[in-house]
N, C-alpha and C. Protein backbone atom coordinates (compact mmCIF):
# COMPACT_ATOMS: atom_id res chain seq x y z
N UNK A 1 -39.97 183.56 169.57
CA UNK A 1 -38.86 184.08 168.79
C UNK A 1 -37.59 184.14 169.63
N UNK A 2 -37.75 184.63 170.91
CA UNK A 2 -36.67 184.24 171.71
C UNK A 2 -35.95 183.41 171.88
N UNK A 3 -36.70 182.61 172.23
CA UNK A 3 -36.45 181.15 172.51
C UNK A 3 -35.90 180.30 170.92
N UNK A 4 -36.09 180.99 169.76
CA UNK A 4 -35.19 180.21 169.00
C UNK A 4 -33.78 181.10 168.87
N UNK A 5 -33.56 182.03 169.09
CA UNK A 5 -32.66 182.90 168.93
C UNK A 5 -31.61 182.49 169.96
N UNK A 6 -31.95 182.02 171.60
CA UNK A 6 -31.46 181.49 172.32
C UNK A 6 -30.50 180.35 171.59
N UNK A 7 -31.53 179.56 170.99
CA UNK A 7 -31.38 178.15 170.80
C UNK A 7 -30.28 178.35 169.42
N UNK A 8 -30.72 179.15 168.98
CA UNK A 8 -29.01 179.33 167.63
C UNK A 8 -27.97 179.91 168.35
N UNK A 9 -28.47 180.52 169.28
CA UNK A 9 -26.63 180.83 169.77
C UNK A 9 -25.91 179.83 170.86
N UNK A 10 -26.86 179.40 171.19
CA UNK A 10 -26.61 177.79 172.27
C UNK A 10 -25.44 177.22 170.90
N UNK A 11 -26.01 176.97 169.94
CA UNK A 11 -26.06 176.05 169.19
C UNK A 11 -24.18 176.43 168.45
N UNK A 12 -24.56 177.78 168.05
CA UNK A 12 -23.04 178.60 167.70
C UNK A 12 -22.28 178.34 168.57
N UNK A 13 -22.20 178.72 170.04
CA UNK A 13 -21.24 178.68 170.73
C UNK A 13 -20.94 177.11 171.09
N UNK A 14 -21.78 176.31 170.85
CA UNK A 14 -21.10 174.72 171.16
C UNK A 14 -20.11 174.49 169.84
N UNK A 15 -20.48 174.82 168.73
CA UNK A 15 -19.80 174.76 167.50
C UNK A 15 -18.66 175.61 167.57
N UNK A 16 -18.14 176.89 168.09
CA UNK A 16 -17.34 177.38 168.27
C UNK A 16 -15.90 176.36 169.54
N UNK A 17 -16.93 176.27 170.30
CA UNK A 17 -16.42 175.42 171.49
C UNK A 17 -15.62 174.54 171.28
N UNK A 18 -15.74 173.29 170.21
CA UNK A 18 -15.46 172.72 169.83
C UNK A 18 -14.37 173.17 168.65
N UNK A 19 -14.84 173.85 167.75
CA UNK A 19 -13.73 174.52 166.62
C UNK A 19 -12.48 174.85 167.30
N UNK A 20 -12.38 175.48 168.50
CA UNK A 20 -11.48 175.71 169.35
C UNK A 20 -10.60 174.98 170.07
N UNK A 21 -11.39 173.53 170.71
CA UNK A 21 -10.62 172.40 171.50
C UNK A 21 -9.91 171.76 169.95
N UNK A 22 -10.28 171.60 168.89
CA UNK A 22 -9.58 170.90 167.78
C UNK A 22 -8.47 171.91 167.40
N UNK A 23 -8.54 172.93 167.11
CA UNK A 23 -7.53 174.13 166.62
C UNK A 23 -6.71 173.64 167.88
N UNK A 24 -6.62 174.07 169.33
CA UNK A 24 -5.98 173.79 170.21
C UNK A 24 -4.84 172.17 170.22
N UNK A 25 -5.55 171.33 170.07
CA UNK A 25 -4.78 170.02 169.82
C UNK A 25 -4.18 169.65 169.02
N UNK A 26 -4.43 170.46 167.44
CA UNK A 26 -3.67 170.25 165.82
C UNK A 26 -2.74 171.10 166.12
N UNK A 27 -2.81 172.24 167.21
CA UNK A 27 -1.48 173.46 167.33
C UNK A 27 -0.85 172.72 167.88
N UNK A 28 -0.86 171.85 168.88
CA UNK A 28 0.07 171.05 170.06
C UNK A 28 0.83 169.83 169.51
N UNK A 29 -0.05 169.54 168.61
CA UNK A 29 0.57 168.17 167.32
C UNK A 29 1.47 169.12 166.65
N UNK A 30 1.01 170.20 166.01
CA UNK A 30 2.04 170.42 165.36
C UNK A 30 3.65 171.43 166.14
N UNK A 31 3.13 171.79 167.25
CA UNK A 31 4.53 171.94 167.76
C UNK A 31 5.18 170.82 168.24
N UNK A 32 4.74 169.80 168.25
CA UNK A 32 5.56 168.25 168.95
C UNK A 32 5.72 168.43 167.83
N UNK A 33 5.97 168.19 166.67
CA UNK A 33 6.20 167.74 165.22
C UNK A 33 7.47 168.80 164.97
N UNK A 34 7.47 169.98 165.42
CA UNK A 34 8.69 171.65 165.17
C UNK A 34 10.03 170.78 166.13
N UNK A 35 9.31 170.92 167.52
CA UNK A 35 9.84 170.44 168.65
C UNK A 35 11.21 169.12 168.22
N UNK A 36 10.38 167.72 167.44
CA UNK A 36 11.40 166.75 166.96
C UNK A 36 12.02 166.80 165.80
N UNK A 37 11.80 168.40 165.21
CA UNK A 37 12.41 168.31 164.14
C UNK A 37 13.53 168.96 164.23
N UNK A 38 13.31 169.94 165.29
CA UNK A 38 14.23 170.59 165.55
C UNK A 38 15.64 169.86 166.20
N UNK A 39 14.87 168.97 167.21
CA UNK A 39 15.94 168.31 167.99
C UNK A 39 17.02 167.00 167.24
N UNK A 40 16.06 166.82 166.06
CA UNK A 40 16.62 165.88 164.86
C UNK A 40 17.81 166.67 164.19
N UNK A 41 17.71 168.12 163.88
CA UNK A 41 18.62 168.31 163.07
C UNK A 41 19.37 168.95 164.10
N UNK A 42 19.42 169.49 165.61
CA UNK A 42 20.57 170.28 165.76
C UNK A 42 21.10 168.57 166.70
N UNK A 43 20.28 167.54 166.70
CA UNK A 43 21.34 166.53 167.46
C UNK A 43 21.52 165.30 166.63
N UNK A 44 23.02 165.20 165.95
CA UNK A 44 23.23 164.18 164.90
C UNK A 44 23.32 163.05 166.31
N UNK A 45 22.64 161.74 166.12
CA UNK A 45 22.60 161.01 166.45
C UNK A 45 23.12 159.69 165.52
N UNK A 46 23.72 158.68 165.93
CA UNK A 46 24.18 157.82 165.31
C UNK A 46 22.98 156.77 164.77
N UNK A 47 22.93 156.26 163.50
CA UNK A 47 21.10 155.70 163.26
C UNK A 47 21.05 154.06 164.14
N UNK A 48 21.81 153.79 164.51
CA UNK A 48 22.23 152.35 165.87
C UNK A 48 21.46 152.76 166.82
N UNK A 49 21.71 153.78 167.23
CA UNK A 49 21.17 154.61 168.20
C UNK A 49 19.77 155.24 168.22
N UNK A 50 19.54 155.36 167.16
CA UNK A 50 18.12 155.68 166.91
C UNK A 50 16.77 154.83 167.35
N UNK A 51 15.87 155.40 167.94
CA UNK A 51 14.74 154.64 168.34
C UNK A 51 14.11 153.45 167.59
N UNK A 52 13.76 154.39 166.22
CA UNK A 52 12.35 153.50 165.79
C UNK A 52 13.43 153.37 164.35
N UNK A 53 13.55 151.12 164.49
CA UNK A 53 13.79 150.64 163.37
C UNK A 53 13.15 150.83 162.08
N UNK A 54 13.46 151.46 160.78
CA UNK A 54 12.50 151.60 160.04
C UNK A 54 13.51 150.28 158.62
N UNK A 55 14.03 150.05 158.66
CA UNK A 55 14.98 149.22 157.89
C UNK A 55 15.70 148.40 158.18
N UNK A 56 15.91 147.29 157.29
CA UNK A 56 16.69 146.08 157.41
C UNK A 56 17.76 146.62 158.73
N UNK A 57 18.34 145.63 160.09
CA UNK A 57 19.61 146.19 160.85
C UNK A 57 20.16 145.11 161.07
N UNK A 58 21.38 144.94 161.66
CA UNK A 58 22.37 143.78 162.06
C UNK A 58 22.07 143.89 163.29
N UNK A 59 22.04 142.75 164.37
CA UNK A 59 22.13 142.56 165.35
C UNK A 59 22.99 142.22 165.67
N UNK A 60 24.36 142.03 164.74
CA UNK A 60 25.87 141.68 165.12
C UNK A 60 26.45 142.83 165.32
N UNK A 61 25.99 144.01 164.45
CA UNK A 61 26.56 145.37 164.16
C UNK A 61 26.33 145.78 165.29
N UNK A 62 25.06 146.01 166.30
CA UNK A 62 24.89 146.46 167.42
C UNK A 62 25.46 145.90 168.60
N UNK A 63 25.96 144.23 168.39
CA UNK A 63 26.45 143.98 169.67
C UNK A 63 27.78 144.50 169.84
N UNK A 64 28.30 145.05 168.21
CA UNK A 64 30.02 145.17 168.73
C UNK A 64 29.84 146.28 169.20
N UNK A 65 29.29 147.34 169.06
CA UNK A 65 29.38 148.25 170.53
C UNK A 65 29.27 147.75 172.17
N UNK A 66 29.14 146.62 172.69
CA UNK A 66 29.79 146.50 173.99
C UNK A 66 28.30 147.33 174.92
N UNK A 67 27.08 147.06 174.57
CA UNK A 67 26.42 148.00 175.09
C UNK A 67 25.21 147.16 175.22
N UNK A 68 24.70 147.11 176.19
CA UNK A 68 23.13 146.25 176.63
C UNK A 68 22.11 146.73 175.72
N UNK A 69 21.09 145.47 175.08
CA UNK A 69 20.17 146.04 173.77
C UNK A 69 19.08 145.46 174.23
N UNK A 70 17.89 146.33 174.04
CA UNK A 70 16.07 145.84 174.29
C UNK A 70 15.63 146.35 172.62
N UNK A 71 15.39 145.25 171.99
CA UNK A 71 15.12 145.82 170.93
C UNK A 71 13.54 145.46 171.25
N UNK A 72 12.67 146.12 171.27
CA UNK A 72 10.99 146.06 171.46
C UNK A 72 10.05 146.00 170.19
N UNK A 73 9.63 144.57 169.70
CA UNK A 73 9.00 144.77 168.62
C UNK A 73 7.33 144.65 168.90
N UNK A 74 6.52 145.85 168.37
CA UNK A 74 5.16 146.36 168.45
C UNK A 74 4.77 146.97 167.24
N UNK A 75 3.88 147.87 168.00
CA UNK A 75 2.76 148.78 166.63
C UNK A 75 2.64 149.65 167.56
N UNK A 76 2.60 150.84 166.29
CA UNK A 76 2.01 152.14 167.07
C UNK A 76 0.50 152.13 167.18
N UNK A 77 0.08 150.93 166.69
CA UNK A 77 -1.68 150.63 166.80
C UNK A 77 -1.80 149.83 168.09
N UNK A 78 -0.86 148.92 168.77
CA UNK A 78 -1.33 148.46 169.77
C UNK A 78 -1.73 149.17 171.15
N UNK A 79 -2.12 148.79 171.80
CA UNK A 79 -2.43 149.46 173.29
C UNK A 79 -1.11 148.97 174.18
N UNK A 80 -0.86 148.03 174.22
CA UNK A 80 0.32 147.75 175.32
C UNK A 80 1.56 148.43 174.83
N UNK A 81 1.52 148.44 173.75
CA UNK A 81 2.69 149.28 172.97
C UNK A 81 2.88 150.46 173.00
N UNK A 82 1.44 151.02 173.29
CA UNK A 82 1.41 152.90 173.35
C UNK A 82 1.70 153.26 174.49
N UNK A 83 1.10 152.13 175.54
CA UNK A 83 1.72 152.44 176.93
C UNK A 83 2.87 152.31 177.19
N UNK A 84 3.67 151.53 176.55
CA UNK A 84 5.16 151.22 176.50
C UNK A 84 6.09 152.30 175.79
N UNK A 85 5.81 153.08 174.99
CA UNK A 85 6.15 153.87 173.94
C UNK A 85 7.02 154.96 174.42
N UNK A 86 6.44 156.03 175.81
CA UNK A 86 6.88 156.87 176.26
C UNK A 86 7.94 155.96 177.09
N UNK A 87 8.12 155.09 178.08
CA UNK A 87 9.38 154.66 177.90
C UNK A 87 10.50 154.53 177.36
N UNK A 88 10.18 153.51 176.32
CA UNK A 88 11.28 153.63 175.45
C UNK A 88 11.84 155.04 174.86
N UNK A 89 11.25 155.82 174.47
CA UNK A 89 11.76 156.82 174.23
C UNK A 89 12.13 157.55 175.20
N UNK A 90 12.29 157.75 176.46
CA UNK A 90 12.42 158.21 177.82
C UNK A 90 14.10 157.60 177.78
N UNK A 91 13.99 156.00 178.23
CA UNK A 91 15.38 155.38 178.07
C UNK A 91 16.33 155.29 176.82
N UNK A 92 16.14 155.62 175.57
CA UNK A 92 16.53 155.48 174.11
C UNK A 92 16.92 156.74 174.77
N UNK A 93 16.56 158.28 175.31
CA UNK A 93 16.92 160.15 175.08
C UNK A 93 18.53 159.21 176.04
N UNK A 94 18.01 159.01 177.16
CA UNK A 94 18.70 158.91 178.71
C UNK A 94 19.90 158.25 178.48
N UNK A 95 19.56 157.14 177.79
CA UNK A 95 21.04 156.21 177.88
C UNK A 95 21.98 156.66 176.66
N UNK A 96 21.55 157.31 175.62
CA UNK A 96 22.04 157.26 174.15
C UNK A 96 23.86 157.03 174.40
N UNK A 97 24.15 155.86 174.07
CA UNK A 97 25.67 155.60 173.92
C UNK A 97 26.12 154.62 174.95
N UNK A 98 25.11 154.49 175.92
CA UNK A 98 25.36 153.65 177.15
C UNK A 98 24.52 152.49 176.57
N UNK A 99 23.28 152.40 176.61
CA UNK A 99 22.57 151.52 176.45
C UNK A 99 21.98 151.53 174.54
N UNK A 100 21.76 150.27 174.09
CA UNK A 100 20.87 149.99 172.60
C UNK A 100 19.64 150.14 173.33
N UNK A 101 18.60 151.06 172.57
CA UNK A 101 17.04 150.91 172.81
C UNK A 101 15.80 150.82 171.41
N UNK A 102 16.03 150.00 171.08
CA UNK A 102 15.43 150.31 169.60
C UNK A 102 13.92 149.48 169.85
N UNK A 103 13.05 150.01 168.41
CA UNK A 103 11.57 149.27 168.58
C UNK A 103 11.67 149.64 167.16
N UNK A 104 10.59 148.28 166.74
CA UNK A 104 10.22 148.21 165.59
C UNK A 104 8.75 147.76 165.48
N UNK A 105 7.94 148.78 164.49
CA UNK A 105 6.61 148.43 164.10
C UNK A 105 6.53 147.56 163.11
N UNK A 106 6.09 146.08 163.81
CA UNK A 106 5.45 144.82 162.96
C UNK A 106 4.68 145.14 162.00
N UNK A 107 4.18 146.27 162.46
CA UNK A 107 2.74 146.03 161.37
C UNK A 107 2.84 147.08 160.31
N UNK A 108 4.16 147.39 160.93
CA UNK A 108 4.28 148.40 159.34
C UNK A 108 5.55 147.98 158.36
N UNK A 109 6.47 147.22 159.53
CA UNK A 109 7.48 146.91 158.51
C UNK A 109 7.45 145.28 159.15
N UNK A 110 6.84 144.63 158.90
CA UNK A 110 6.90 142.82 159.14
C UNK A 110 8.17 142.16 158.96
N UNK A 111 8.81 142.73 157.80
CA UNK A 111 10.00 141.87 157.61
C UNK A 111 10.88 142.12 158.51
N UNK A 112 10.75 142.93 159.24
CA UNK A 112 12.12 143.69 160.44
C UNK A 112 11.92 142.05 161.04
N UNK A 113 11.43 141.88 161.68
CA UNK A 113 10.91 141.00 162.93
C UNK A 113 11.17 139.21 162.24
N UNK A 114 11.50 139.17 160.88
CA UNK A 114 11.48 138.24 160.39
C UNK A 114 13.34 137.23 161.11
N UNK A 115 13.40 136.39 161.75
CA UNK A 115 14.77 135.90 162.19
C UNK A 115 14.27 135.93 164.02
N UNK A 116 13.00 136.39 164.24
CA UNK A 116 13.22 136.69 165.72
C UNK A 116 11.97 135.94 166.00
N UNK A 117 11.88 135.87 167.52
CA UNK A 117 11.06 134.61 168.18
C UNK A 117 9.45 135.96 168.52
N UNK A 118 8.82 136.54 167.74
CA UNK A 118 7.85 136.97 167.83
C UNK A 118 6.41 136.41 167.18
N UNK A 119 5.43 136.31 168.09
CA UNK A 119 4.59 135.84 167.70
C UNK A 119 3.60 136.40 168.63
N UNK A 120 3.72 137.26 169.60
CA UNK A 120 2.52 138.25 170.06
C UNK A 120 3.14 139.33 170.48
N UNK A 121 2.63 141.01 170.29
CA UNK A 121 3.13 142.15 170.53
C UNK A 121 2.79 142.92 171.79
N UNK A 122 3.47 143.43 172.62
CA UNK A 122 4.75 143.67 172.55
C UNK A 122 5.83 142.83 173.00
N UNK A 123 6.80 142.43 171.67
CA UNK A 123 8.02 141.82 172.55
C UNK A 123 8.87 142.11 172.53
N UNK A 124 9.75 141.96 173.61
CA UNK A 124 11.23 142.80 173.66
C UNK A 124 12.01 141.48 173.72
N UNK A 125 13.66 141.94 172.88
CA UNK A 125 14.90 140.83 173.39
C UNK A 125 15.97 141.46 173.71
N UNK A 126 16.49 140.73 174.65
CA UNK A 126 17.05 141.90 175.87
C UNK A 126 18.71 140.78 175.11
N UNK A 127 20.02 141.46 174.74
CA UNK A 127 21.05 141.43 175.01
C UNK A 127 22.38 141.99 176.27
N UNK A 128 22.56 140.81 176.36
CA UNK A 128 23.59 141.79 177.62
C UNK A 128 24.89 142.36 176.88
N UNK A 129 25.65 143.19 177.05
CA UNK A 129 26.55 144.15 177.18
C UNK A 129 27.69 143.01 176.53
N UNK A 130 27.87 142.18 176.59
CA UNK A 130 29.20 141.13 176.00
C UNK A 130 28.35 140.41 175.22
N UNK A 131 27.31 140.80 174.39
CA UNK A 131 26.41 140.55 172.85
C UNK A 131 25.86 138.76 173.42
N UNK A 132 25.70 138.03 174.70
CA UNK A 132 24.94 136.82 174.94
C UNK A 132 23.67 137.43 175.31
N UNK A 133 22.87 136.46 175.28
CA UNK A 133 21.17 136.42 175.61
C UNK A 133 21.37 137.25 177.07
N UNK A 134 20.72 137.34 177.44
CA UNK A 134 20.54 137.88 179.02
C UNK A 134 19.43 137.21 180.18
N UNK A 135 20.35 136.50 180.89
CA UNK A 135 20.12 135.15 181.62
C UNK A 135 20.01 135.53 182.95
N UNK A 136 19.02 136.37 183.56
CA UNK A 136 19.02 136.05 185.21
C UNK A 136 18.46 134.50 185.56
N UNK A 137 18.53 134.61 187.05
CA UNK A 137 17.87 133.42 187.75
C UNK A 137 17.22 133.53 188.09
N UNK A 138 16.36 135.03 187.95
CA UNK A 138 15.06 135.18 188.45
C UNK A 138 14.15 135.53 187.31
N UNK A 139 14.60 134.54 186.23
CA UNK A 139 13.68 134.97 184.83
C UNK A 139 12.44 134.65 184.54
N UNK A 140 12.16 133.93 185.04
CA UNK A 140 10.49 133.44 185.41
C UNK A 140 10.18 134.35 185.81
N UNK A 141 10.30 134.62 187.14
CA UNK A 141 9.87 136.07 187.94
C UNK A 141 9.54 137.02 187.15
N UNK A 142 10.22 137.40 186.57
CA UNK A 142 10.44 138.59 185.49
C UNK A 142 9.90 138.45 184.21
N UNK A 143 9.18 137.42 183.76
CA UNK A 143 8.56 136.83 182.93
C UNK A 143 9.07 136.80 181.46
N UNK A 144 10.71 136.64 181.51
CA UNK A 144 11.63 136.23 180.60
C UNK A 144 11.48 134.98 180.11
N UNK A 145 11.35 134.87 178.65
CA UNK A 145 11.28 133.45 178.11
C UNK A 145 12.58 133.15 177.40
N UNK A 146 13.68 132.15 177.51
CA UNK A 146 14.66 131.68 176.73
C UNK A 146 14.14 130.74 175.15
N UNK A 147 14.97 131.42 174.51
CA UNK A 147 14.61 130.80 173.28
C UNK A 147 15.76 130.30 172.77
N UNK A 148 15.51 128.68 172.45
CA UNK A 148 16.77 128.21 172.40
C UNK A 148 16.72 127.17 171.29
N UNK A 149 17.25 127.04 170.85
CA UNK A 149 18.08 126.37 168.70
C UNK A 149 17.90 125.15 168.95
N UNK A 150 17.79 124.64 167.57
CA UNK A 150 17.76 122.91 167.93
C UNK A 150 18.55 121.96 168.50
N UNK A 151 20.18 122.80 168.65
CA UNK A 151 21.21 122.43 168.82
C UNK A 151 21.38 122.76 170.61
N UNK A 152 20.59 123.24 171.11
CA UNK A 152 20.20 123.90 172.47
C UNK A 152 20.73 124.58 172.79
N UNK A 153 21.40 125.72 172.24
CA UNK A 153 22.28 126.99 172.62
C UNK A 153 20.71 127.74 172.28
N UNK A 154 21.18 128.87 173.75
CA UNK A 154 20.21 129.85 174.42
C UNK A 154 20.84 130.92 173.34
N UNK A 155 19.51 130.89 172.47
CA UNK A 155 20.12 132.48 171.16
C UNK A 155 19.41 133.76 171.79
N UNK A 156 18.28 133.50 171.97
CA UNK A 156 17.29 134.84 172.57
C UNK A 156 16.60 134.55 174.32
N UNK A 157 16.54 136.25 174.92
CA UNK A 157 15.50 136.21 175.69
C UNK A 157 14.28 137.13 175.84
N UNK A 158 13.40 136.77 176.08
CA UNK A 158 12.23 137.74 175.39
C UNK A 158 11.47 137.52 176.35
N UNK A 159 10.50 138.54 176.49
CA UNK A 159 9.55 139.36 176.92
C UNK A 159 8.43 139.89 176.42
N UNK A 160 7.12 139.20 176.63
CA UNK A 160 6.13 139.49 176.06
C UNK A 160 5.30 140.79 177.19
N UNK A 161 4.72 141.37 176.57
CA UNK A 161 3.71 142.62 176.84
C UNK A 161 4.35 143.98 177.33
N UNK A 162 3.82 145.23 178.15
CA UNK A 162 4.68 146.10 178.13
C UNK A 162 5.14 145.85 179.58
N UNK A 163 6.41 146.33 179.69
CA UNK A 163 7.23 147.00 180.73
C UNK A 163 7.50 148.64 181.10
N UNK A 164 7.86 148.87 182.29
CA UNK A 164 8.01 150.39 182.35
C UNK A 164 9.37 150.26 182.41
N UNK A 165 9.76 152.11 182.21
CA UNK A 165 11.31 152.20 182.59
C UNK A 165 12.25 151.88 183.45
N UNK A 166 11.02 151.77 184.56
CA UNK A 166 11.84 151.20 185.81
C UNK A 166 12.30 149.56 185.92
N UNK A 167 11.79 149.11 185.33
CA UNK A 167 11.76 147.81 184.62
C UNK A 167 12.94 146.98 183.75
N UNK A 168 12.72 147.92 182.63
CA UNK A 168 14.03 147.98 181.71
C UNK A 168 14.90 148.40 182.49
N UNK A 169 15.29 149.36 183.07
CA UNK A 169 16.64 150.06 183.51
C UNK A 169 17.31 149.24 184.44
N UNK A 170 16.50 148.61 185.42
CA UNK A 170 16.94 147.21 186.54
C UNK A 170 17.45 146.51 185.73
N UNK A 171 16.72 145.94 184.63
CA UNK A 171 17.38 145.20 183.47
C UNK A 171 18.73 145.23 183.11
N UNK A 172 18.15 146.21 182.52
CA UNK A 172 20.14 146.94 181.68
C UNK A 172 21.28 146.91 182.87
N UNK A 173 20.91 147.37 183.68
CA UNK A 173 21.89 147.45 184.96
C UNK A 173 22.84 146.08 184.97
N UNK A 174 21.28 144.87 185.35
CA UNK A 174 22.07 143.29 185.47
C UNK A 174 22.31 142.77 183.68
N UNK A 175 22.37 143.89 182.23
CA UNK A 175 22.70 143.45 181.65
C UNK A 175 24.61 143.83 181.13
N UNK A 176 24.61 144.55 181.91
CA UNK A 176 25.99 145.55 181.90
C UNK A 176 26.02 147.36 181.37
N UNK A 177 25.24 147.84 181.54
CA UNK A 177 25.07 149.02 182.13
C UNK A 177 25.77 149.92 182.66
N UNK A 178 26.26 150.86 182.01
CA UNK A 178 27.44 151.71 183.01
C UNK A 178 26.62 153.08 183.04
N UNK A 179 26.38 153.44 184.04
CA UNK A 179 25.83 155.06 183.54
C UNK A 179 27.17 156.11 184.11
């Protein structure tokens, strides 16, 4: 008799145990959720400026601001993308007005990505600061691909898989960058 009495409260307290680590993590979701809502409404941000593309945008509209652009197209389902994710949003808080940092989910809005040289995720296209492609000489290195028209003018440069901030920001720097 003991020994089952043991064995139901073994049994309760793992079930409690657990009830607890989930309550704990839905509280922490939902203060990240207070946390960006809050910071949404007391900081009007311009929607250029805004992270995550959710609608049709101009890429002419963004170059006339005079400002270096990584637009990063992924999924919040990919893995290289999730690792990439806290970046971008790291450099999108940091630069806001200095630098364009935008990303768009393929797999939720496909047509965003429709006009651009994507065909595996994550890819980024890096504009420099005077709205041309962004052309080092060490673009191989850096594993920059030029994408270029039938007419052979260099329209895009892109970047397949993730990068870190430290990465991008060297970037932006040699794309015109003022901090």
């Amino acid at each position: 008799m003991n020994k089952k009495v043991i064995s139901v409260m073994v049994i309760i307290t793992v079930i409690l145990i657990i009830a607890g680590i989930w309550l704990v993590k839905n509280n922490q979701k939902e203060n990240e959720k207070i946390m960006n809502n809050t910071l949404s409404s007391t900081q009007t941000v311009n929607s250029d400026f805004k992270l995550n593309i959710t609608s049709k945008f101009s890429l002419d509209k963004l170059k006339e601001y005079n400002l270096p652009i990584i637009i990063d197209f992924g999924s919040d389902s990919c893995i290289p993308c999730k690792q990439m994710a806290p970046a971008l949003k790291q450099l999108n808080s940091e630069l806001q007005e200095k630098a364009i940092i935008r990303f768009v989910d393929v797999w939720k809005h496909p047509n965003l990505a429709n006009g651009y040289p994507i065909e595996l995720i994550p890819t980024q296209i890096f504009i420099n600061s005077d709205g041309t492609p962004y052309a080092p000489e060490n673009a191989e290195e850096l594993g920059l691909e030029f994408i270029i028209d039938e007419n052979g003018n260099h329209i895009f440069t892109t970047h397949v898989g993730a990068l870190t901030a430290e990465q991008m920001k060297s970037m932006l720097k040699e794309m015109g960058l003022n901090e």
